[in-house]
Protein backbone atom coordinates (compact mmCIF):
# COMPACT_ATOMS: atom_id res chain seq x y z
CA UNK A 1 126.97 93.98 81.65
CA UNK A 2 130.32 93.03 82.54
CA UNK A 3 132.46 93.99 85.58
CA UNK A 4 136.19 94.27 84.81
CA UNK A 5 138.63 93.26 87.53
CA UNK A 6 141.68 94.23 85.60
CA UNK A 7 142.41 94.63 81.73
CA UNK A 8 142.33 90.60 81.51
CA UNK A 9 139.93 89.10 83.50
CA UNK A 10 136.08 90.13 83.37
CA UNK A 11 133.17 88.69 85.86
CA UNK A 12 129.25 88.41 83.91
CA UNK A 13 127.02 90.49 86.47
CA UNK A 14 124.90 87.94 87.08
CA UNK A 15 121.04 88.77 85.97
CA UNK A 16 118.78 89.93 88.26
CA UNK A 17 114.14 89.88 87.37
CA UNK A 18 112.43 93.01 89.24
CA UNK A 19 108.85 92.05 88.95
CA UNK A 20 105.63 94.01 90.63
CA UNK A 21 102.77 91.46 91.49
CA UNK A 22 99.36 94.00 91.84
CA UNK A 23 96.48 92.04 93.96
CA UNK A 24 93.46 92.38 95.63
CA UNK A 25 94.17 91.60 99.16
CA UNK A 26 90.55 89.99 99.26
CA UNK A 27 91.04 87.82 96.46
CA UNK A 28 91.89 84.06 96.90
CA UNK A 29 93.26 84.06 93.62
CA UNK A 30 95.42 87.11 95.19
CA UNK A 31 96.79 84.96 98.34
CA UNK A 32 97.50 81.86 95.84
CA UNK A 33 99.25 84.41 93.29
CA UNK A 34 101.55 85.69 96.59
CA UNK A 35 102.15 82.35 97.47
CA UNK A 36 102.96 80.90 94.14
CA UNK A 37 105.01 83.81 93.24
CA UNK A 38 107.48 83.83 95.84
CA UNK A 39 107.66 80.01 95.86
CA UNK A 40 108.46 80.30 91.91
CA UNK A 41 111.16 82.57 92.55
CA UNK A 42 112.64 81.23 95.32
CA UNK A 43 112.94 77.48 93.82
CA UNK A 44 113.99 79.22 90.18
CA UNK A 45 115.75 82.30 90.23
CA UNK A 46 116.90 82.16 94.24
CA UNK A 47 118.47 85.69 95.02
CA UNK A 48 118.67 86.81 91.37
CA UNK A 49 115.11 88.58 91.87
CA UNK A 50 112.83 91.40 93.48
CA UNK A 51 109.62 90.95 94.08
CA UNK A 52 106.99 94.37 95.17
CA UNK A 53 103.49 93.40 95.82
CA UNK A 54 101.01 96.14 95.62
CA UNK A 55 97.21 96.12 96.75
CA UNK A 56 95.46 98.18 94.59
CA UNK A 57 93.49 99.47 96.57
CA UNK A 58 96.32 100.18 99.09
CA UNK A 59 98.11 101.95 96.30
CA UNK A 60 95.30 102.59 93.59
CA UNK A 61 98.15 105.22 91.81
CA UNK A 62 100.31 102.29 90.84
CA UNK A 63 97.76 100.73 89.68
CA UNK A 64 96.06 103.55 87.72
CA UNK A 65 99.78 104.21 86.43
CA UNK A 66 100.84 100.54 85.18
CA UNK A 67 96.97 100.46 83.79
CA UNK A 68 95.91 97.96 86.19
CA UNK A 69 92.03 96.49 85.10
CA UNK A 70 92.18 92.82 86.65
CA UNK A 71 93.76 91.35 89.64
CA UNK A 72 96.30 89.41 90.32
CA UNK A 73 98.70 90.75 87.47
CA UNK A 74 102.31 90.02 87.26
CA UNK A 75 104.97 92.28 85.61
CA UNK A 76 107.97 91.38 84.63
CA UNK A 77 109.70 95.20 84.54
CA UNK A 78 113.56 93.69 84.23
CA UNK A 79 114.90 92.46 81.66
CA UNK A 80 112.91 93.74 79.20
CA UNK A 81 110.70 93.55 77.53
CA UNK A 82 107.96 94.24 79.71
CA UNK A 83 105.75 91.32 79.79
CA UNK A 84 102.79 90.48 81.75
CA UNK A 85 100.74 87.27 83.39
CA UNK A 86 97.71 87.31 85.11
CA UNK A 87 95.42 84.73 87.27
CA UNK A 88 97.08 82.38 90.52
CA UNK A 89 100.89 81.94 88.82
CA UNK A 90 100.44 78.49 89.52
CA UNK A 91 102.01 76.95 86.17
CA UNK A 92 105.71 77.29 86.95
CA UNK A 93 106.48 75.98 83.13
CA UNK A 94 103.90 78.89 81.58
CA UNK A 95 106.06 81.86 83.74
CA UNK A 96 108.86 79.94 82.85
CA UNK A 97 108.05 80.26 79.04
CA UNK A 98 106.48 83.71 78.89
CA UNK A 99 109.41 85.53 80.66
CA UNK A 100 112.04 83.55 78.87
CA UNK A 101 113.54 82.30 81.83
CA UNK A 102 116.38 79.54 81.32
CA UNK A 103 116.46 76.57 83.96
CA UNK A 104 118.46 73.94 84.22
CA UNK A 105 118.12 71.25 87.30
């Protein structure tokens, strides 16, 4: 999407990921997912992001809706596609890859 200033000059919106991280606030795997998560986007994406964690059992009608059956479960919602990652989001290069996110240092 671009914003036009005037009829010459245009500004690229800049992207923005809206991803819903569903956990199981008694899972370890669910506390390292958080963690991970939130470092992840910090360090690669900065304030291009949101982020909505949901405890299913907290909210079990998110979780019912997105078809929820194993915790912790990424979504990516925006861009799309959709895409989803489950387990501890620990390997920065796999969410890198599977949400085809570009980085450059």
């Amino acid at each position: 999407m671009t914003i036009s200033q005037n009829e010459n000059e245009k500004i690229e919106e800049p992207e923005k990921y809206i991803f819903k991280l569903f956990i199981s606030a008694k899972s370890s795997d669910s506390v390292y997912a958080i963690k991970n998560i939130k470092k992840f986007c910090n360090h690669y994406l900065q304030d291009k992001y949101e982020l909505e964690v949901i405890d299913i059992f907290q909210e079990p009608e998110q979780a019912s809706e997105e078809h929820i059956v194993l915790t912790p479960l990424l979504i990516k919602k925006f861009p799309l596609p959709e895409e989803r990652m489950s387990g501890d989001l620990s390997n920065t290069q796999h969410i890198l890859a599977k949400f085809h996110i570009d980085y450059e240092n």
